[in-house]
N, C-alpha and C. Protein backbone atom coordinates (compact mmCIF):
# COMPACT_ATOMS: atom_id res chain seq x y z
N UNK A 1 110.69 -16.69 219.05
CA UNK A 1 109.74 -17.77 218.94
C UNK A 1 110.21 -18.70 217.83
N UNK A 2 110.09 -19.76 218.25
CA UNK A 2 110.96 -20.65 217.03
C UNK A 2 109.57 -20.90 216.63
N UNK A 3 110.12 -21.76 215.02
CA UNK A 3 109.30 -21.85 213.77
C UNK A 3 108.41 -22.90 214.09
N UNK A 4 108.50 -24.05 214.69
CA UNK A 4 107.77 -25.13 215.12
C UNK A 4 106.57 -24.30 216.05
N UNK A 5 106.51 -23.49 216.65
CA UNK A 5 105.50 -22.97 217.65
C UNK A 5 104.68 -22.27 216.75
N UNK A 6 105.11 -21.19 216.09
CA UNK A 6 104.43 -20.61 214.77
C UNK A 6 103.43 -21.49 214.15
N UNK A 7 104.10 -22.53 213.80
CA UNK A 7 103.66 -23.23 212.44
C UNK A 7 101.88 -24.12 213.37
N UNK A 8 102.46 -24.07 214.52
CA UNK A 8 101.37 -24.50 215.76
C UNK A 8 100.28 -23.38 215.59
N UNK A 9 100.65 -22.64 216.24
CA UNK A 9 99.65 -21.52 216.26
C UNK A 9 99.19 -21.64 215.00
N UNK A 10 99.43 -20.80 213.93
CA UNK A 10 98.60 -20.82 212.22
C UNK A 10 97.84 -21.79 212.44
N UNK A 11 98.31 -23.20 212.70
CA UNK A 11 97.21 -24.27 212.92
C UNK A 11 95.88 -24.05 213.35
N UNK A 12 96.19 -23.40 214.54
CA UNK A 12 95.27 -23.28 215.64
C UNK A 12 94.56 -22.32 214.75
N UNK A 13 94.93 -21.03 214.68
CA UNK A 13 94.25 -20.32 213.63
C UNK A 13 93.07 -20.59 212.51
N UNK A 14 93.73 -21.23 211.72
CA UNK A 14 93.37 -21.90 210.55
C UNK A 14 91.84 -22.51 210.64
N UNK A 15 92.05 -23.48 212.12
CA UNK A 15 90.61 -24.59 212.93
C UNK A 15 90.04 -23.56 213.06
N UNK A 16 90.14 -22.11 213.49
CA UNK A 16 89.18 -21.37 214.12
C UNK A 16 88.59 -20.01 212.85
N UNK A 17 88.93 -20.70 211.87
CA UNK A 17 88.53 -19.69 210.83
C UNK A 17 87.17 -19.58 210.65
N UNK A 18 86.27 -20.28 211.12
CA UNK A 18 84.51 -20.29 211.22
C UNK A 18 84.33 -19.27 212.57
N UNK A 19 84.85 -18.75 213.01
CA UNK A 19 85.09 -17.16 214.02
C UNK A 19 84.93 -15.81 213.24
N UNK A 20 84.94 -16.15 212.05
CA UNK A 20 85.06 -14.72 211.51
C UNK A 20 84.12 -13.88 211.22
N UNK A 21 83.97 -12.52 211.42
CA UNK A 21 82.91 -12.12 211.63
C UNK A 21 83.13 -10.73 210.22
N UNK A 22 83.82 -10.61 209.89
CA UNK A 22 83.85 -9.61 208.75
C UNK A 22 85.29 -10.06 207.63
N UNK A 23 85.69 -8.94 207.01
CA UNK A 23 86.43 -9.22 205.94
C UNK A 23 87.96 -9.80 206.01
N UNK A 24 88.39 -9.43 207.29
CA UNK A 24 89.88 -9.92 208.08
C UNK A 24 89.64 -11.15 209.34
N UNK A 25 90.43 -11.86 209.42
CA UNK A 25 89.99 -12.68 210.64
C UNK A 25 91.57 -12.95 211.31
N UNK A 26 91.79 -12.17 212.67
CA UNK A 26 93.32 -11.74 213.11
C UNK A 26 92.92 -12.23 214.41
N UNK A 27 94.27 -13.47 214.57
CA UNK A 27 94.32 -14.04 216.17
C UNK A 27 95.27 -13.43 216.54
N UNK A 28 95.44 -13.24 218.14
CA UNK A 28 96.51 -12.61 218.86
C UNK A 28 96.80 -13.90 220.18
N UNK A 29 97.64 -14.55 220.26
CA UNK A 29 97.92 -15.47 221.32
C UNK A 29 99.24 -14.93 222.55
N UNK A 30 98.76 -15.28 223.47
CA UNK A 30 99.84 -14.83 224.57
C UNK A 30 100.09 -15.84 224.95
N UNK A 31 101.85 -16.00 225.19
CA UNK A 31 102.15 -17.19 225.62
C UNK A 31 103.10 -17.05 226.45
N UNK A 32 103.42 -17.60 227.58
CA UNK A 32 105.00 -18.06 228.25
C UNK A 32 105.64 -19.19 228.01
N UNK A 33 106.85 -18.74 227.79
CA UNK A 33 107.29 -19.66 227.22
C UNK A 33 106.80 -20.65 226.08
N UNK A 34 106.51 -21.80 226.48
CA UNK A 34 105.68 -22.51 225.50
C UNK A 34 103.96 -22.96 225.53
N UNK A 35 104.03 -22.65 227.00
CA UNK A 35 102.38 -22.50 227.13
C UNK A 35 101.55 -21.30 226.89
N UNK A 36 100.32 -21.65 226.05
CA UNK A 36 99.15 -20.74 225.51
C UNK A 36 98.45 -20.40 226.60
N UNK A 37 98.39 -19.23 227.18
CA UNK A 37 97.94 -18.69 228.02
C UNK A 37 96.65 -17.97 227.47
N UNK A 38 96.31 -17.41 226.75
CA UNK A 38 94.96 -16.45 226.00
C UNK A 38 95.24 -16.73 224.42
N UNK A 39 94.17 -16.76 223.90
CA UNK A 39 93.54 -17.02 222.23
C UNK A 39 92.50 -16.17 222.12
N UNK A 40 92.45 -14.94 221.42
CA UNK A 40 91.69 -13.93 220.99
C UNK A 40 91.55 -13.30 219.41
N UNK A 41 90.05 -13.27 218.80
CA UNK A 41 90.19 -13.19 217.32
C UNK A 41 89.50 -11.69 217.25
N UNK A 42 89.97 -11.09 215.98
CA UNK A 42 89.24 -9.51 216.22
C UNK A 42 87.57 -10.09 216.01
N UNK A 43 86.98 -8.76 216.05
CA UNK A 43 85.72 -8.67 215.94
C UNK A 43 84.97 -7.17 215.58
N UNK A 44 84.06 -7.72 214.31
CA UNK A 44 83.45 -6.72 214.03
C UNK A 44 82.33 -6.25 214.70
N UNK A 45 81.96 -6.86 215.28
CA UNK A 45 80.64 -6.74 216.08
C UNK A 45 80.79 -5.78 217.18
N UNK A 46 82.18 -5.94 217.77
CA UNK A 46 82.49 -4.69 219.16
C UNK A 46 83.69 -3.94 218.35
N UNK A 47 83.17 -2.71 219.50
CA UNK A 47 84.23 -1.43 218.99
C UNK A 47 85.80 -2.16 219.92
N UNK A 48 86.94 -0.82 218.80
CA UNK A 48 88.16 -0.78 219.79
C UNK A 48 87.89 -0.02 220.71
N UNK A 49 88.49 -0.83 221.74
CA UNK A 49 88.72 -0.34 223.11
C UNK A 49 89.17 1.31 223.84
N UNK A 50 89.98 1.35 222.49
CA UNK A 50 90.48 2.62 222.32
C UNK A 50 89.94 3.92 222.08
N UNK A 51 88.97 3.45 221.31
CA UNK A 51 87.97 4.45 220.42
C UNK A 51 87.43 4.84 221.84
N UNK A 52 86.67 3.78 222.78
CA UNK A 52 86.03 4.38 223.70
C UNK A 52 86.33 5.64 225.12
N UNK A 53 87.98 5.36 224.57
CA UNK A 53 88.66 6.23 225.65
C UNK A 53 89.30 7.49 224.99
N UNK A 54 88.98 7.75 223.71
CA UNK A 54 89.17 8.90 222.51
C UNK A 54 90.68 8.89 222.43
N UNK A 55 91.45 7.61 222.79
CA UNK A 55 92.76 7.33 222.18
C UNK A 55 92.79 6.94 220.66
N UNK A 56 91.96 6.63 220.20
CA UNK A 56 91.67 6.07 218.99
C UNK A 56 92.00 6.64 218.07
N UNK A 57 93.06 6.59 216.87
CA UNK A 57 92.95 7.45 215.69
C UNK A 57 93.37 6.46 214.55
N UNK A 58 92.00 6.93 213.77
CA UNK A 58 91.85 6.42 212.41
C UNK A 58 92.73 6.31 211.70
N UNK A 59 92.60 4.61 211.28
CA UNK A 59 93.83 4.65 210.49
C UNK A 59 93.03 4.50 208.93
N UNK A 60 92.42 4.59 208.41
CA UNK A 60 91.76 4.39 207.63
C UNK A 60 90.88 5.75 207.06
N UNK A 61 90.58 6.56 205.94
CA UNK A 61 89.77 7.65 205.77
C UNK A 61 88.21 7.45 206.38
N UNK A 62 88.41 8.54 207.36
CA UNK A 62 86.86 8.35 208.08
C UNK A 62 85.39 9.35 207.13
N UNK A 63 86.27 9.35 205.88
CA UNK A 63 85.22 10.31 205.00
C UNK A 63 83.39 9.35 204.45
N UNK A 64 83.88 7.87 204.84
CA UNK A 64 82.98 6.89 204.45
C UNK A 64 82.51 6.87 206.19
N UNK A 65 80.57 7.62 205.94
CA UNK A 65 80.12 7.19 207.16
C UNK A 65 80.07 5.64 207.82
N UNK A 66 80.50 4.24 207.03
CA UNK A 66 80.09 3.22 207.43
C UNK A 66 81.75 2.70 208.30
N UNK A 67 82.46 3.50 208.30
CA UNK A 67 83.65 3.50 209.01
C UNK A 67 82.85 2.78 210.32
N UNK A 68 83.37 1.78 211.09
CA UNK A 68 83.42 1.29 212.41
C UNK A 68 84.85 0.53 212.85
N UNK A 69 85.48 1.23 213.70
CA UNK A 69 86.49 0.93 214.52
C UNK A 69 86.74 -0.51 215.41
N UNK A 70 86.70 -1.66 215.01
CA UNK A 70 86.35 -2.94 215.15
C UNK A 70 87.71 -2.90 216.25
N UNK A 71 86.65 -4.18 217.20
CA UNK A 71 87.78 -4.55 217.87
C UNK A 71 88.84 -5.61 217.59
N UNK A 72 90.01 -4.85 217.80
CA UNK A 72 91.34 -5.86 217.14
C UNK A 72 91.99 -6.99 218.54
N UNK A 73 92.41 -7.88 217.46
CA UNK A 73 92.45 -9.31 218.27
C UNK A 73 93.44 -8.91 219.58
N UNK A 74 94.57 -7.70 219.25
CA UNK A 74 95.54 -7.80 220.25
C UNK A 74 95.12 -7.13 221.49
N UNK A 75 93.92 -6.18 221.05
CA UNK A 75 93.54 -5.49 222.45
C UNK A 75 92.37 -6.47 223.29
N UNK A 76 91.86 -7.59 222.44
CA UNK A 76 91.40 -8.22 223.35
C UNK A 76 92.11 -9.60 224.35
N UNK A 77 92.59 -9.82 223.18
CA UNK A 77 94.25 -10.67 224.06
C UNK A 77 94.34 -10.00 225.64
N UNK A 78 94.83 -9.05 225.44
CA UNK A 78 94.93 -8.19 226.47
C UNK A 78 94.16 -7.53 227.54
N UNK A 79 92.64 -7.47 227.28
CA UNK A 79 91.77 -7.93 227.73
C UNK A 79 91.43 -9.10 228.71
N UNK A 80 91.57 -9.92 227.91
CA UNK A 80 91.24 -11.42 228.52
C UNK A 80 92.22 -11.41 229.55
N UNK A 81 93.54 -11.84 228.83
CA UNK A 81 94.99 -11.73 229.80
C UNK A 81 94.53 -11.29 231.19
N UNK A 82 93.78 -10.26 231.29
CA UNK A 82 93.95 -8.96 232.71
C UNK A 82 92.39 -9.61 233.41
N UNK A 83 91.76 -10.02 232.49
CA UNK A 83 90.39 -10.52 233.39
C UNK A 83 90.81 -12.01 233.85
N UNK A 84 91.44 -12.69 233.03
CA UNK A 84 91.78 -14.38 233.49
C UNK A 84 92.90 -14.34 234.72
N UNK A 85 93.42 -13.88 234.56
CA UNK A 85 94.29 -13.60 235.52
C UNK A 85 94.88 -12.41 236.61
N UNK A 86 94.16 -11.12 236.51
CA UNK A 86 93.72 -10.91 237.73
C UNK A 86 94.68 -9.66 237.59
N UNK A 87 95.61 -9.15 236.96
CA UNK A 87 96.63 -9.20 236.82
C UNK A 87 97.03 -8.16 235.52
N UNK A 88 98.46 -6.88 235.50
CA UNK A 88 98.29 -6.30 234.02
C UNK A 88 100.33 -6.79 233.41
N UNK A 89 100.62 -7.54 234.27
CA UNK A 89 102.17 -7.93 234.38
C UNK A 89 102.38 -8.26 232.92
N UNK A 90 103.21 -8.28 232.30
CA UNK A 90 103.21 -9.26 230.86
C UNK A 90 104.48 -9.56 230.09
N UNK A 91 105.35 -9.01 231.69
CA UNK A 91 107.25 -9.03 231.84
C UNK A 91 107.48 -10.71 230.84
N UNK A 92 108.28 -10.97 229.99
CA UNK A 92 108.61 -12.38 229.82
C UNK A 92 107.65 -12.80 228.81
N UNK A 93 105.95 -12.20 228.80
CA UNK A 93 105.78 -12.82 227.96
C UNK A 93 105.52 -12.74 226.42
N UNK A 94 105.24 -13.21 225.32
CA UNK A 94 104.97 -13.25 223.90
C UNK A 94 103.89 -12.83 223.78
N UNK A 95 103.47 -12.14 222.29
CA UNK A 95 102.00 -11.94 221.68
C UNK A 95 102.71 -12.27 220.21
N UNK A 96 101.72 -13.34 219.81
CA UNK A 96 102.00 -13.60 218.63
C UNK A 96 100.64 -13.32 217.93
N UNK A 97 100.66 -12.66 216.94
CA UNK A 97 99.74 -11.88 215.85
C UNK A 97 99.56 -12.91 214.85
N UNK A 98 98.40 -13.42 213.94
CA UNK A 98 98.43 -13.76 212.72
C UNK A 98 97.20 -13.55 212.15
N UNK A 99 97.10 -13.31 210.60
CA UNK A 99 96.17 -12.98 210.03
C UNK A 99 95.97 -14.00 209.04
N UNK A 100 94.48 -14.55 208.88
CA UNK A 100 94.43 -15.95 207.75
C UNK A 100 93.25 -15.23 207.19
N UNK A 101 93.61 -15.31 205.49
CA UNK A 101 92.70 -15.32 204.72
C UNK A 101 91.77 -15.84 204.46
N UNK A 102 91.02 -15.91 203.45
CA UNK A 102 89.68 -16.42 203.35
C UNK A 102 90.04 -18.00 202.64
N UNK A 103 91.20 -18.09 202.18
CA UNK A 103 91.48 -19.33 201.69
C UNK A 103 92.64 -20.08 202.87
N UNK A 104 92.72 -19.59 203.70
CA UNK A 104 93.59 -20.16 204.45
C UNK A 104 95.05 -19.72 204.55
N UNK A 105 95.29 -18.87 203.96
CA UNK A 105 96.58 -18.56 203.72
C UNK A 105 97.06 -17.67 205.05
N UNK A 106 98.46 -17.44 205.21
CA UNK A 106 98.85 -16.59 206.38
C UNK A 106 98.79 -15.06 206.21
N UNK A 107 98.68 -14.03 206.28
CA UNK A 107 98.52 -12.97 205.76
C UNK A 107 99.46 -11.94 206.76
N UNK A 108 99.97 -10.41 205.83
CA UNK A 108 100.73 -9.53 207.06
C UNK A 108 99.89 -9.59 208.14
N UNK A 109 100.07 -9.41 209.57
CA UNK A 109 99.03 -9.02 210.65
C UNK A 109 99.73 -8.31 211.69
N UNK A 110 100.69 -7.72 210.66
CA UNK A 110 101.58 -6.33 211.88
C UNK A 110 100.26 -5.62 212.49
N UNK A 111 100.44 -5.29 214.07
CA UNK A 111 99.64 -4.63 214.53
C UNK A 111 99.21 -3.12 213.81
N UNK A 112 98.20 -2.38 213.78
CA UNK A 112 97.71 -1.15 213.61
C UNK A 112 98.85 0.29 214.30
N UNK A 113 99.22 1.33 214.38
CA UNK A 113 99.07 1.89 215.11
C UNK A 113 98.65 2.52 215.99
N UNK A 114 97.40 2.40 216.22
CA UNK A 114 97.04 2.17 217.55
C UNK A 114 96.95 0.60 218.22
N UNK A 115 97.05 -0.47 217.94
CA UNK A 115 97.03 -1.66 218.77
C UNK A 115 98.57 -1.08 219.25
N UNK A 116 99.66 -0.92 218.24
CA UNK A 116 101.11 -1.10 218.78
C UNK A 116 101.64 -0.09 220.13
N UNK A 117 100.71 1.16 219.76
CA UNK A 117 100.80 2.18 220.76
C UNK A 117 100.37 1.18 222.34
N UNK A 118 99.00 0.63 222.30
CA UNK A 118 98.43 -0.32 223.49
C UNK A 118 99.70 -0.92 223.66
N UNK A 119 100.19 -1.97 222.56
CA UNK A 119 101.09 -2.70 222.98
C UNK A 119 102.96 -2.51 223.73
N UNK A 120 103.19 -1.41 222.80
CA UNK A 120 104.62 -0.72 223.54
C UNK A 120 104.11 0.13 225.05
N UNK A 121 103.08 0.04 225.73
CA UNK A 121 103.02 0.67 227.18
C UNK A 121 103.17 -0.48 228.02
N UNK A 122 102.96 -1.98 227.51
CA UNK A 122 102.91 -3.32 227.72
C UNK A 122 104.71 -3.76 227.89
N UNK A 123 104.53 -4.82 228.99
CA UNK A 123 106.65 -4.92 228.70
C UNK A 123 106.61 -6.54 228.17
N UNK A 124 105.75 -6.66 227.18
CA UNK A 124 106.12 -8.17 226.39
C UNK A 124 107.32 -8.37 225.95
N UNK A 125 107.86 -9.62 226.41
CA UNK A 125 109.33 -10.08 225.89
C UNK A 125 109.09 -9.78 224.43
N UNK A 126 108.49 -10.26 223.47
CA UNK A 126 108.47 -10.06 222.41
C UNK A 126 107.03 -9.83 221.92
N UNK A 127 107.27 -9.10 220.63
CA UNK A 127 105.95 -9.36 219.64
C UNK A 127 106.05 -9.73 218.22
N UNK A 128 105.42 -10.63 217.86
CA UNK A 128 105.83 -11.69 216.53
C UNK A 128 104.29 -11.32 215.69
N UNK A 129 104.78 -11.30 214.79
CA UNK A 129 103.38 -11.27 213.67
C UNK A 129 103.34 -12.03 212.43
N UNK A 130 102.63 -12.59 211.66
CA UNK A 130 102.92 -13.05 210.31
C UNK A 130 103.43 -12.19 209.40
């Protein structure tokens, strides 16, 4: 993914920072080639996807009862992807990850181990993160 498309996306990001619903705010975009095909931000409000199918493992100490397994931006990417289009194919295409702080800044937004597990059963040409 060249740097000009990046620097696009963060953009896009950035406008949609009034989306955020808890302490992280992580977009996941799927694209071909150069067209944006799905725009998805995590959410605290719904569980991971994962959790519900007892694939789920904590990455975080579950010794604090207020632990909730939030849904992450890439499994709903992926989500959407399969409801918009009908479809679980994803040969060729990109997921680009980014995480923006509370001041705007770009932040790591390497997937979880469990999003990456979702994502390596997936045959995305690539996966890019901040």
């Amino acid at each position: 993914m060249n740097e000009y498309r990046k620097e696009r996306l963060i953009t896009i990001a950035r406008s949609l920072s009034h989306l955020r619903t808890g302490k992280s705010l992580h977009f996941s975009f799927i694209l071909n080639k150069n067209q944006l095909l799905v725009t998805s931000v995590n959410s605290y409000k719904k569980s991971h996807l994962e959790k519900s199918f007892g694939r789920y493992f904590p990455t975080k100490s579950t010794e604090n009862s207020n632990y909730f397994a939030a849904l992450h931006s890439e499994i709903a990417a992926i989500r959407e992807f399969i409801n918009k289009f009908g479809n679980s194919n994803f040969t060729g295409l990109t997921l680009f990850n980014v995480r923006v702080g509370v001041d705007g800044s770009t932040m790591l937004a390497k997937p979880c181990d469990n999003c990456q597990r979702v994502l390596n059963s997936f045959s995305f040409k690539e996966i890019v993160f901040t």
